[in-house]
Protein backbone atom coordinates (compact mmCIF):
# COMPACT_ATOMS: atom_id res chain seq x y z
CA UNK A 1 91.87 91.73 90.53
CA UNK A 2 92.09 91.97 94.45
CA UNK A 3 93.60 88.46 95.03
CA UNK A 4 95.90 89.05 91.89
CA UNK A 5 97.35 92.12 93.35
CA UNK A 6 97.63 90.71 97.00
CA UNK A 7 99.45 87.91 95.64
CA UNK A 8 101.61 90.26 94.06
CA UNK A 9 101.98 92.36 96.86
CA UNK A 10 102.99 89.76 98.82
CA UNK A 11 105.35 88.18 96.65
CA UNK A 12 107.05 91.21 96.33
CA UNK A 13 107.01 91.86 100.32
CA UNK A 14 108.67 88.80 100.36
CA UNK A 15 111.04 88.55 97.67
CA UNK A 16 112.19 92.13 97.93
CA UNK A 17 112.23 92.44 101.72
CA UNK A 18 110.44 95.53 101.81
CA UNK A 19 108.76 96.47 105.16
CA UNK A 20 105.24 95.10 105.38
CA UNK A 21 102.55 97.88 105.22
CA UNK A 22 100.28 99.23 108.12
CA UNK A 23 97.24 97.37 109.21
CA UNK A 24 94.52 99.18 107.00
CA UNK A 25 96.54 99.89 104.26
CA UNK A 26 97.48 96.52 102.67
CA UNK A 27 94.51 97.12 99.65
CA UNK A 28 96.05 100.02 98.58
CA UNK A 29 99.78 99.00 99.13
CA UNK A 30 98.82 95.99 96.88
CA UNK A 31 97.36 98.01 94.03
CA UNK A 32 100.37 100.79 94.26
CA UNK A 33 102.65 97.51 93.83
CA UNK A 34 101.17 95.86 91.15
CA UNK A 35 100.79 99.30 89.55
CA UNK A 36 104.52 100.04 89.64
CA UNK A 37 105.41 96.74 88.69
CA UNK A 38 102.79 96.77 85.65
CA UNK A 39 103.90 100.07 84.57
CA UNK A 40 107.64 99.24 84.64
CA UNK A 41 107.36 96.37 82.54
CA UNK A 42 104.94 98.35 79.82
CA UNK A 43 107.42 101.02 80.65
CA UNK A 44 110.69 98.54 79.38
CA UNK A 45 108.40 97.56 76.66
CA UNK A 46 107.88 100.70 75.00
CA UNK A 47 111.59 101.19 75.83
CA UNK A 48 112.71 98.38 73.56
CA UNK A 49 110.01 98.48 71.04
CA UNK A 50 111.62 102.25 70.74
CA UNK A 51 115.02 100.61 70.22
CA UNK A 52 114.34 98.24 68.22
CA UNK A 53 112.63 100.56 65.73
CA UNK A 54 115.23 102.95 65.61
CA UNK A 55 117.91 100.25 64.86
């Protein structure tokens, strides 16, 4: 899970443009990235799944 969520981290540093976290920190900005992204998407998920039901 560490390299997943550094990759992530990364990708999302770069893509995004978002300022590059303190020396010591990275771990821990990688898992609160991957975290946020993982729960938006289960987040639009349950969103639509929601809809879709309703519909």
């Amino acid at each position: 899970m560490g390299k997943f969520s550094e990759w992530v981290s990364e990708s999302f540093i770069w893509g995004v443009g978002v300022t590059r976290p303190k020396p010591g920190t990275e771990r821990f900005a990688a898992r609160f990235i991957t975290g946020l992204l993982f729960g938006s998407v289960l987040f639009l998920a349950a969103v639509f799944l929601l809809v879709a039901t309703h519909i």
